[in-house]
N, C-alpha and C. Protein backbone atom coordinates (compact mmCIF):
# COMPACT_ATOMS: atom_id res chain seq x y z
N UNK A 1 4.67 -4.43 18.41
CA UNK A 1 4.41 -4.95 17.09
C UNK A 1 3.16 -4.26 16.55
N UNK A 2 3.02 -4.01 15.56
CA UNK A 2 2.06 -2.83 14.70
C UNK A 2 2.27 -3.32 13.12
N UNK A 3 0.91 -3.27 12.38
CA UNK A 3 0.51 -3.52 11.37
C UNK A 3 1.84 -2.73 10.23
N UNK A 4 2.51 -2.99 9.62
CA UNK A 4 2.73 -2.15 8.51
C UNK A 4 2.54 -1.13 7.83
N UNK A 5 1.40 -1.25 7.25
CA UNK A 5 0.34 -0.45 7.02
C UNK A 5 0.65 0.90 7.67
N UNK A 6 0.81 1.14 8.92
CA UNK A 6 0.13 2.37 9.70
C UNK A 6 1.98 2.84 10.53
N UNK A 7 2.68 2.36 9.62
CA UNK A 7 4.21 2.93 9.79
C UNK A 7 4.54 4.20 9.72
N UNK A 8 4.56 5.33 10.26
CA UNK A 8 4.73 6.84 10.38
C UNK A 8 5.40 7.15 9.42
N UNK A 9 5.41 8.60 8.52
CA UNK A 9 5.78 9.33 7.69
C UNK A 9 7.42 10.05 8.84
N UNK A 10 8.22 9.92 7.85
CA UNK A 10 9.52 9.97 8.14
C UNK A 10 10.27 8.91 9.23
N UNK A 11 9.61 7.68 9.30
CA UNK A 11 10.72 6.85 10.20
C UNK A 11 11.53 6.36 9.18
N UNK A 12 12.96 5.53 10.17
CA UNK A 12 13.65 5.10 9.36
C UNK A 12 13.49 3.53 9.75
N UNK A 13 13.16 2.65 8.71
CA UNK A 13 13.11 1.10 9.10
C UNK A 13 13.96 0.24 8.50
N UNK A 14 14.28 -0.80 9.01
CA UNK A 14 15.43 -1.66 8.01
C UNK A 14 14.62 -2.82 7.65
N UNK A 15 14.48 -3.09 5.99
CA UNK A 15 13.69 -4.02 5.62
C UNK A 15 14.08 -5.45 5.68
N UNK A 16 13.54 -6.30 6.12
CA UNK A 16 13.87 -7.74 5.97
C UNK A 16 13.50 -8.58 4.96
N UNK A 17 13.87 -9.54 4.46
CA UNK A 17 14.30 -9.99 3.32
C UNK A 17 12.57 -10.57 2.82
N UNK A 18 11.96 -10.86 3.52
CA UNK A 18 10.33 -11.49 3.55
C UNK A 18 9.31 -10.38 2.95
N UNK A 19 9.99 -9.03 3.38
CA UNK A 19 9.55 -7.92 2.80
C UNK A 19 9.30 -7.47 1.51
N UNK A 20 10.59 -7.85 0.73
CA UNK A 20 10.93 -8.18 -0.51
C UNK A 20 10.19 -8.91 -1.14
N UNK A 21 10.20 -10.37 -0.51
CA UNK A 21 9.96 -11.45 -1.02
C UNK A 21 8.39 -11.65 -1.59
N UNK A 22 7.55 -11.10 -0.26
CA UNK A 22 6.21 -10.91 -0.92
C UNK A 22 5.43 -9.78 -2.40
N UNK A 23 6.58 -8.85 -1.62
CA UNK A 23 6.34 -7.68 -2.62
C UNK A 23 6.91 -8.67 -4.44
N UNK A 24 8.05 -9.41 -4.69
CA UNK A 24 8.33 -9.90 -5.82
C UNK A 24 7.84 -10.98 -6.21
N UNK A 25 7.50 -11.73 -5.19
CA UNK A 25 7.05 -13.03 -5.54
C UNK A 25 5.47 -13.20 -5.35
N UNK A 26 4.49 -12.20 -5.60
CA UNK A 26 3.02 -11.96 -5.47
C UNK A 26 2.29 -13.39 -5.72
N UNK A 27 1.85 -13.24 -4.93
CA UNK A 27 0.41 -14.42 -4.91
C UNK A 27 -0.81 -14.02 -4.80
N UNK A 28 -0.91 -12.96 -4.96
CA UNK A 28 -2.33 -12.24 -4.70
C UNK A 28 -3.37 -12.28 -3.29
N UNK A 29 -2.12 -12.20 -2.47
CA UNK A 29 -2.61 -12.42 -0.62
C UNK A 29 -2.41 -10.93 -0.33
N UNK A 30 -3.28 -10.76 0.59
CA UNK A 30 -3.41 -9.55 1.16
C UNK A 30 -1.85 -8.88 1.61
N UNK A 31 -1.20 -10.14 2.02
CA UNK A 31 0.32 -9.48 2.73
C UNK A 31 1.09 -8.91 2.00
N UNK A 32 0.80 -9.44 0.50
CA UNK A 32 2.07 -9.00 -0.58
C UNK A 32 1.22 -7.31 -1.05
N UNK A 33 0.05 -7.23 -1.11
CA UNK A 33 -0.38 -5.96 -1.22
C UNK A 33 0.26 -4.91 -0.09
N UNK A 34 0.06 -5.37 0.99
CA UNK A 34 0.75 -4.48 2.17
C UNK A 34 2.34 -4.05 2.01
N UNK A 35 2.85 -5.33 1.49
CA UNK A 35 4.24 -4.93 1.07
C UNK A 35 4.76 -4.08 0.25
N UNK A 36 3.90 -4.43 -0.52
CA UNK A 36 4.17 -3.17 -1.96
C UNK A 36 3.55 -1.93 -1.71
N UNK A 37 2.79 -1.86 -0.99
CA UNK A 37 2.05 -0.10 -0.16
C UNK A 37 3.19 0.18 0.71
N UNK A 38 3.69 -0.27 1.33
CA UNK A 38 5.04 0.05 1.98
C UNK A 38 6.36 0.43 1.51
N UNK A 39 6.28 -0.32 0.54
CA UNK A 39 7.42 -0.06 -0.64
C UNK A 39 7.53 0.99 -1.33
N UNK A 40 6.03 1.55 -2.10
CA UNK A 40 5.74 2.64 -2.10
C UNK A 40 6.10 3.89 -1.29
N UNK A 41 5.55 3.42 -0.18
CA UNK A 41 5.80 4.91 0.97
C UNK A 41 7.61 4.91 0.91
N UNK A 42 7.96 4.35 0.35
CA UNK A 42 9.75 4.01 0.80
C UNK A 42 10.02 4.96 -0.39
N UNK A 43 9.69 4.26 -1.75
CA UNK A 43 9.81 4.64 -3.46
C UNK A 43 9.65 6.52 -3.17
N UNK A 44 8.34 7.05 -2.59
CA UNK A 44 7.99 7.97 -2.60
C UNK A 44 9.15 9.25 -1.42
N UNK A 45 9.77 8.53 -0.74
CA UNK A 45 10.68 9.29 0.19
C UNK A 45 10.09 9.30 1.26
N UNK A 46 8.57 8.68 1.67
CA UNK A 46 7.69 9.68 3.12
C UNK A 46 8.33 8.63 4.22
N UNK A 47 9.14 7.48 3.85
CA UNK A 47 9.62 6.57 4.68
C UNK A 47 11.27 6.09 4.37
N UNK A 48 12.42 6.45 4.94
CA UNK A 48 13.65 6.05 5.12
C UNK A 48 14.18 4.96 5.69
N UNK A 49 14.67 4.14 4.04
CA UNK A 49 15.09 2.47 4.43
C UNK A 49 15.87 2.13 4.05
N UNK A 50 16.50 1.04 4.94
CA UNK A 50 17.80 0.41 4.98
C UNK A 50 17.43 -0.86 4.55
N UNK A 51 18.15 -1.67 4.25
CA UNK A 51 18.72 -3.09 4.26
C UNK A 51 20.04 -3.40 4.10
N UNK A 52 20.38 -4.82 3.72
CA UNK A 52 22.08 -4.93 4.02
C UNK A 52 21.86 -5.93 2.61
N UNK A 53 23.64 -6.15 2.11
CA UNK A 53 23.35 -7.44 1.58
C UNK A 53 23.48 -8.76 1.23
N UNK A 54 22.89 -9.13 2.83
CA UNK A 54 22.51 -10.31 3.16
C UNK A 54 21.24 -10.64 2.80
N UNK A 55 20.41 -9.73 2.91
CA UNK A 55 18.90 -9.27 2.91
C UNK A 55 18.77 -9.54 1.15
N UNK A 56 19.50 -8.68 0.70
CA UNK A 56 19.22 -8.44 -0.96
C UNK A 56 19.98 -9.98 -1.43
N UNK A 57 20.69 -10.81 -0.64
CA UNK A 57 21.31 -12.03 -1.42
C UNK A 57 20.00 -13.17 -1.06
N UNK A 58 19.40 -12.59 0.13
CA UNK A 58 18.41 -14.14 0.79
C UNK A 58 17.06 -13.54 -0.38
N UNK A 59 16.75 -12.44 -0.46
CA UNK A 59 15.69 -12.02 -1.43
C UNK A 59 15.94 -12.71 -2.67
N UNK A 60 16.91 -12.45 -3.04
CA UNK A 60 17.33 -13.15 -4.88
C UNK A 60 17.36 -14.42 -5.14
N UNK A 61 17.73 -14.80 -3.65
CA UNK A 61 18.02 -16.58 -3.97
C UNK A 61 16.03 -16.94 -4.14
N UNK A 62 15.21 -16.64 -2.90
CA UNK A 62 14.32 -16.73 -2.61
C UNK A 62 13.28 -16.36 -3.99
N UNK A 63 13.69 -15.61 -4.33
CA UNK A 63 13.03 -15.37 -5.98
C UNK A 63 13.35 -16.00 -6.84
N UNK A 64 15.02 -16.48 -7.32
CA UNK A 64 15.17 -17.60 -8.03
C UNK A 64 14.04 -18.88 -7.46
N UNK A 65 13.99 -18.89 -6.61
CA UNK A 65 13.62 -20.22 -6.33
C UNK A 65 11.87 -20.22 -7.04
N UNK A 66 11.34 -19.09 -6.33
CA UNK A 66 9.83 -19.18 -7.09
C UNK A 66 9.95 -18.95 -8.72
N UNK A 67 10.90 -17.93 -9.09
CA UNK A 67 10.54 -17.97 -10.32
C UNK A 67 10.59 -19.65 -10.93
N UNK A 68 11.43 -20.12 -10.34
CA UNK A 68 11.59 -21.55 -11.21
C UNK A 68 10.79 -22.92 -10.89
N UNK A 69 9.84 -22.33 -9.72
CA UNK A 69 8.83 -23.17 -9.40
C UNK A 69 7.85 -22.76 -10.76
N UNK A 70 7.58 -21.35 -10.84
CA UNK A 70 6.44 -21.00 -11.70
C UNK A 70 7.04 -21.26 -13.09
N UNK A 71 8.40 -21.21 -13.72
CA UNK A 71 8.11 -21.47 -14.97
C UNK A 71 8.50 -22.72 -15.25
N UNK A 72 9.18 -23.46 -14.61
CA UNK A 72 9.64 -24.80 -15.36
C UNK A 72 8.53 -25.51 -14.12
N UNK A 73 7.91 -25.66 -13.89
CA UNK A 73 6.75 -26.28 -13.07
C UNK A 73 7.49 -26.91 -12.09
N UNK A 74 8.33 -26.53 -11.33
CA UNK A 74 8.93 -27.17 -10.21
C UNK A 74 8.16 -27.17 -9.19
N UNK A 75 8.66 -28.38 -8.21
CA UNK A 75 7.75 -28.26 -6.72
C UNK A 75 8.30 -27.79 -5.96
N UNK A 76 8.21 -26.46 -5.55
CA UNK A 76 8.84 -25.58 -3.92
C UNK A 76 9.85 -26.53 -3.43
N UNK A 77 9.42 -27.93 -2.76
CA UNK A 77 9.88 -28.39 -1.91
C UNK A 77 11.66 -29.02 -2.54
N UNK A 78 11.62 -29.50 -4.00
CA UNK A 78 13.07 -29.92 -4.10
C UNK A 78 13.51 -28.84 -5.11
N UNK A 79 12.87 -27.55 -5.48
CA UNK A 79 13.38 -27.25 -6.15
C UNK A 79 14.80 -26.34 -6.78
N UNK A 80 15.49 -26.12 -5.64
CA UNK A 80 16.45 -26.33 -5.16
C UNK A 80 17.95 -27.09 -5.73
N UNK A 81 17.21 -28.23 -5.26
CA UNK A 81 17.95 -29.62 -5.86
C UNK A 81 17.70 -29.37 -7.19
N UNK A 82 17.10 -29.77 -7.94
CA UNK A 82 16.61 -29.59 -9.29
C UNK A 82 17.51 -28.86 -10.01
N UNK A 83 17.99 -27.27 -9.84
CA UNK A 83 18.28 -26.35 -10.58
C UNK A 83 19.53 -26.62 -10.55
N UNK A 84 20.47 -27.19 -9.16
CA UNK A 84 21.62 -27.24 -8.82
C UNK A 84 21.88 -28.69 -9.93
N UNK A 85 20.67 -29.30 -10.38
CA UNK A 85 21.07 -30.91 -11.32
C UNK A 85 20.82 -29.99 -12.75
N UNK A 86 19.95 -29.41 -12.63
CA UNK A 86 19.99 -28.83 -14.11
C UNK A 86 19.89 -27.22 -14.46
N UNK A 87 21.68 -26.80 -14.41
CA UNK A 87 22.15 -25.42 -14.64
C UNK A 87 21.09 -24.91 -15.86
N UNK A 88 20.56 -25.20 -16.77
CA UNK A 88 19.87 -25.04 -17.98
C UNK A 88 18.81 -24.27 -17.51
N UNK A 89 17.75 -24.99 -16.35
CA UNK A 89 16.77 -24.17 -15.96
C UNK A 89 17.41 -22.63 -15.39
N UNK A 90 18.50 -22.43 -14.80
CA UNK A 90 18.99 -21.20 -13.84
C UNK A 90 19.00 -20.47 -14.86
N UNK A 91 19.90 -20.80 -16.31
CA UNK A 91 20.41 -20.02 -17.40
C UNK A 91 18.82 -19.50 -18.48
N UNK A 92 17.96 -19.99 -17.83
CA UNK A 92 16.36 -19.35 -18.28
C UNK A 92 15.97 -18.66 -17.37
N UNK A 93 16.16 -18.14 -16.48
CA UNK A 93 15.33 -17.68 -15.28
C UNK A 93 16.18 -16.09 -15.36
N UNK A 94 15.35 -15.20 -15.62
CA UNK A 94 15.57 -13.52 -15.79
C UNK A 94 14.78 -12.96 -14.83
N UNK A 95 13.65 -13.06 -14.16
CA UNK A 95 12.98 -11.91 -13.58
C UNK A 95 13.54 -11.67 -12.44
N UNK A 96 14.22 -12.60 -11.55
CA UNK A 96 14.85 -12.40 -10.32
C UNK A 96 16.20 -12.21 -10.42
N UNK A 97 16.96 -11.93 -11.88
CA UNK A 97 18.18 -11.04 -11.65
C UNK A 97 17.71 -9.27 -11.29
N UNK A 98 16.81 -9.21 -12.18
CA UNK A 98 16.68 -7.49 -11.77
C UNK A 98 16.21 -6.99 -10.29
N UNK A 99 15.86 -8.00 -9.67
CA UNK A 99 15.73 -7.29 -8.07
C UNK A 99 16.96 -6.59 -7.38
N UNK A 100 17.72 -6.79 -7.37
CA UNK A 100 18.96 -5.88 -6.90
C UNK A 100 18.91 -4.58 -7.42
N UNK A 101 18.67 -4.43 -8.33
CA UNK A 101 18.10 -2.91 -8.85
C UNK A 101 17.43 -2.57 -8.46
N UNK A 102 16.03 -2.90 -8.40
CA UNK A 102 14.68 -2.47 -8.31
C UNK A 102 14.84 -2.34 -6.61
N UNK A 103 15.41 -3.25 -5.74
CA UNK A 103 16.06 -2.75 -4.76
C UNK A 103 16.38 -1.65 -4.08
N UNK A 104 17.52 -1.10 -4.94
CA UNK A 104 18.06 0.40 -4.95
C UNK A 104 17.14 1.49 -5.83
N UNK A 105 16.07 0.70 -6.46
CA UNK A 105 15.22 2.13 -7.22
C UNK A 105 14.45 2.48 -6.22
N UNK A 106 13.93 1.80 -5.21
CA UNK A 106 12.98 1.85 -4.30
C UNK A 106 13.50 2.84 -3.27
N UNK A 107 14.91 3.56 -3.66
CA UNK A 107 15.98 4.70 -2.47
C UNK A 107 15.94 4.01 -1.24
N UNK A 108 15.98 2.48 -1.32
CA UNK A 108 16.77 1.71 -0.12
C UNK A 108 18.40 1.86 -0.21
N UNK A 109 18.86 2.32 0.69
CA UNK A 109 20.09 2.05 1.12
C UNK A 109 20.55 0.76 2.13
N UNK A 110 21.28 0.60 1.19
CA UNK A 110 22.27 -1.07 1.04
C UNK A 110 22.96 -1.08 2.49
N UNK A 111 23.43 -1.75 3.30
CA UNK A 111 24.25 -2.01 4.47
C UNK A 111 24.95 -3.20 4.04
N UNK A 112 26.54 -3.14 4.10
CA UNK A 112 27.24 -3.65 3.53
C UNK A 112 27.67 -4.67 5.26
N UNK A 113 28.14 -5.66 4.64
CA UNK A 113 28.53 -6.70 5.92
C UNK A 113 30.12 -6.34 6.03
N UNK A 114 30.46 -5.88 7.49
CA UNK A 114 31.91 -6.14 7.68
C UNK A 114 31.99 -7.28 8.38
N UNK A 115 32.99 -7.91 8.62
CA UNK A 115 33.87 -9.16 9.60
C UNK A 115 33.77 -8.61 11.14
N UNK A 116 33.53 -7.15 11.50
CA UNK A 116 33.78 -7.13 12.75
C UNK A 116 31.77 -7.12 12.93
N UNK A 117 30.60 -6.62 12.51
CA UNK A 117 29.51 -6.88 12.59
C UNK A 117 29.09 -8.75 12.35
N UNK A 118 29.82 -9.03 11.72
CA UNK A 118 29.63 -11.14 11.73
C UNK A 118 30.12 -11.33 13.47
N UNK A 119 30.91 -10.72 13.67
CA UNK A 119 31.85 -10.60 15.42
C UNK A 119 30.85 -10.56 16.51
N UNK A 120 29.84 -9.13 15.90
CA UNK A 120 29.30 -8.39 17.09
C UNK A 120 27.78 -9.46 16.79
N UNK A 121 27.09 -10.15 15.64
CA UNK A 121 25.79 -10.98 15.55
C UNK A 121 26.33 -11.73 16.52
N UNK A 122 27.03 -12.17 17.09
CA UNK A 122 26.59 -13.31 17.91
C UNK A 122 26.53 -13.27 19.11
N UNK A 123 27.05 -12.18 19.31
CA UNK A 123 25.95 -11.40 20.85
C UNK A 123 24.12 -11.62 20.78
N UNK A 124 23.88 -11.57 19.73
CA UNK A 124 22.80 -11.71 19.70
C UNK A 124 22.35 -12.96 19.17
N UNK A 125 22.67 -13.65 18.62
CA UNK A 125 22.20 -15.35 18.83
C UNK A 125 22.56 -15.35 20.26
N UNK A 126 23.53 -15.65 20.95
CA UNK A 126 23.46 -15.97 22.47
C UNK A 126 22.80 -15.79 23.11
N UNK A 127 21.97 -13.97 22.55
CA UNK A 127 20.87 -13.49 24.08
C UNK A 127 19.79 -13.60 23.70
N UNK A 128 19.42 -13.84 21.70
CA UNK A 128 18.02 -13.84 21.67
C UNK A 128 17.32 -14.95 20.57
N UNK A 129 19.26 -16.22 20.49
CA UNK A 129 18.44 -17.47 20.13
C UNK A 129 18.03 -17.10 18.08
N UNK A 130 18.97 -15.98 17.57
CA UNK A 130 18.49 -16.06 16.43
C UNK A 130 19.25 -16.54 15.68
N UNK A 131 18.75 -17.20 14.11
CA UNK A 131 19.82 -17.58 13.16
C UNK A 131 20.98 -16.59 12.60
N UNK A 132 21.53 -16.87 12.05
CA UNK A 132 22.70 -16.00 11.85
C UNK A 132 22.49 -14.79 10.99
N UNK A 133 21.49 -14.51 9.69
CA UNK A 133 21.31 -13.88 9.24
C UNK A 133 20.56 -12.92 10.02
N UNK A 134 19.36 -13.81 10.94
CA UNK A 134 18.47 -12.49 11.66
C UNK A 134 19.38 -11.77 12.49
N UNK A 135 20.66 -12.32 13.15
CA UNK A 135 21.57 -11.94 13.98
C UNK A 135 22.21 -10.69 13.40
N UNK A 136 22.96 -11.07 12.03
CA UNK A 136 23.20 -10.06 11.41
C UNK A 136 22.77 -8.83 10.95
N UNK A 137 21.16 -9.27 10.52
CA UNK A 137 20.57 -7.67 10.78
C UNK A 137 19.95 -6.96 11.79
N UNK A 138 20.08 -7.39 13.28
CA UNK A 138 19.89 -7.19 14.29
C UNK A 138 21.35 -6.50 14.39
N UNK A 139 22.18 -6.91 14.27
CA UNK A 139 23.52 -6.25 14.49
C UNK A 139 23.59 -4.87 13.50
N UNK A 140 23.10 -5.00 12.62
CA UNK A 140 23.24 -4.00 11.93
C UNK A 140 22.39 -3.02 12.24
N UNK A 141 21.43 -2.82 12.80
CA UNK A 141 20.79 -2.39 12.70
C UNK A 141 20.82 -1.80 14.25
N UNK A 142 21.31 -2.33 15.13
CA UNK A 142 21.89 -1.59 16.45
C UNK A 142 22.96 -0.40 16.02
N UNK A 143 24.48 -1.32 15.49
CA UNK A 143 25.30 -0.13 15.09
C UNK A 143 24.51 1.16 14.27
N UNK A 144 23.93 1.19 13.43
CA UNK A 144 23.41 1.76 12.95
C UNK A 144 22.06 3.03 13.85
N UNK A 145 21.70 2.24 14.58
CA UNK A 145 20.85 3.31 15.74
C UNK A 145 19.38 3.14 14.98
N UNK A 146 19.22 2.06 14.39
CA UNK A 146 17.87 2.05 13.69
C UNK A 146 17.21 1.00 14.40
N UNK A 147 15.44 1.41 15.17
CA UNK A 147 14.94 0.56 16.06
C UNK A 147 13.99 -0.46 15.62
N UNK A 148 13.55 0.52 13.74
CA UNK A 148 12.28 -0.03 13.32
C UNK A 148 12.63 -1.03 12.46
N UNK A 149 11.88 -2.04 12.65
CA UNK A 149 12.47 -3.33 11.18
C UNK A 149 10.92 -3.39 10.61
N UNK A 150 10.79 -3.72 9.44
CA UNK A 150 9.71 -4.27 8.52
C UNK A 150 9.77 -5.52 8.61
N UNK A 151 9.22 -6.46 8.50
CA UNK A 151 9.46 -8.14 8.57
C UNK A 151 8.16 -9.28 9.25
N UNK A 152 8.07 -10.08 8.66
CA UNK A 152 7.09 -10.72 9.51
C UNK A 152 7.71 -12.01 9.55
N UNK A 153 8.75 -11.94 10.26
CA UNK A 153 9.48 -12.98 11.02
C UNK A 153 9.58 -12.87 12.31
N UNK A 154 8.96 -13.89 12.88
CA UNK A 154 8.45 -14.08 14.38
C UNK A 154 9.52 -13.85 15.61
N UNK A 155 10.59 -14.37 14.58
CA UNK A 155 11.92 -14.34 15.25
C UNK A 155 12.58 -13.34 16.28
N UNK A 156 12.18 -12.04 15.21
CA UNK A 156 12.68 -10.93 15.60
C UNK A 156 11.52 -9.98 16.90
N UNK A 157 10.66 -10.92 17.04
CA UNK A 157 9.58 -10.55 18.44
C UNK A 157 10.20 -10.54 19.74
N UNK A 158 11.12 -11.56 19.82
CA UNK A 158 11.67 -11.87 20.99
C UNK A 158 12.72 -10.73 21.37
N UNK A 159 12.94 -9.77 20.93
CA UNK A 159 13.81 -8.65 20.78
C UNK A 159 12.88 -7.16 21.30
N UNK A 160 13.22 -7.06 22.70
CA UNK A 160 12.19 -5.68 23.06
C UNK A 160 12.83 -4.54 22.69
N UNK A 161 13.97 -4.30 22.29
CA UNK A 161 14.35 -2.42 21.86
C UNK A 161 14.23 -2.66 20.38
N UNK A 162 13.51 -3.43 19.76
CA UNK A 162 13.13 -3.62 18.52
C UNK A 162 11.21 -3.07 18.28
N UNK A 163 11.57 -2.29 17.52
CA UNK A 163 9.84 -1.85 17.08
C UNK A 163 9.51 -2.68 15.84
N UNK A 164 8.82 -3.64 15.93
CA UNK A 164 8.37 -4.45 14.92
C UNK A 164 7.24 -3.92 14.07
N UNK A 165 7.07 -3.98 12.84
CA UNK A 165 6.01 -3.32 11.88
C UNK A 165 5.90 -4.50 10.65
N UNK A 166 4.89 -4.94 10.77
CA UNK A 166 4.38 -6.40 10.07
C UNK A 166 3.31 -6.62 9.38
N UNK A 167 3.28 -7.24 8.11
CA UNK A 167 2.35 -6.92 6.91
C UNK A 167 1.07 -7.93 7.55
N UNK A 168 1.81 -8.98 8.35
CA UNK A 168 0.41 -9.79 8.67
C UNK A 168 -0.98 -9.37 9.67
N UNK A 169 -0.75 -8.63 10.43
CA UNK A 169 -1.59 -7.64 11.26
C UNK A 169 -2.23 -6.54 10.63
């Protein structure tokens, strides 16, 4: 596990969805700066990245959700509930449709989910105890031959042929 920050010029890493999340949903914490310096090195070509989209669907939801904490003054905790009682707030909320773009402007390449990789994740919940999504991009990211993930999900520690690179360090 290694700081972010200090991620080598030409690796290839697969970004996790938290990656995103800080970089779009800024709070002015040191981690979301790290994210977006990373993002950069990605934007610029000196770093080759993947994600899937599972990653780009948990990012969007995860941004709906703040954007609609910050403009209709919702509380994090039900807000959720809220939007699902009142479609009106969703049909105001624009800044977190354009991430799927800004996504692919960043020359991330997309990893698409097949039925036989949903097959092969649960080899890996069995051996390393993860939820289904981390499973999934653990799976993907084996077939694929890619070792490095971006992410600061703890989850994915428990995984040793995994090179972890994390904005919180």
């Amino acid at each position: 596990m290694e700081p972010l920050v200090n991620i080598p010029t030409e690796e290839t890493v697969f970004i996790d969805a938290n990656i995103f999340v800080y970089h779009f949903c800024m709070t002015a914490d040191s981690i979301d700066d790290r994210c977006t310096e990373f993002l950069q090195k990605v934007e610029s070509g000196v770093v080759q990245a993947f994600t899937s989209t599972s990653v780009v669907l948990e990012t969007l939801h995860r941004a709906m959700i703040y954007e609609a904490t910050e403009k209709a003054g919702l509380e994090p905790k039900g807000a959720m509930h809220k939007l699902q009682k009142n479609p009106e707030f969703i049909q105001n909320l624009t800044q977190y449709s354009t991430i799927p773009q800004r996504i692919l402007d960043f020359g991330t390449q997309i990893f698409t989910i097949s039925y036989q990789t949903i097959l092969d994740s649960q080899t890996w919940r069995e051996n390393y105890g993860l939820m289904v999504n981390d499973s999934i991009t653990a799976a993907l990211m084996d077939r694929n031959g890619i070792k490095n993930l971006a992410t600061n999900d703890t989850d994915f520690d428990r995984i040793p042929v995994l090179h972890i690179w994390k904005p919180s360090i």
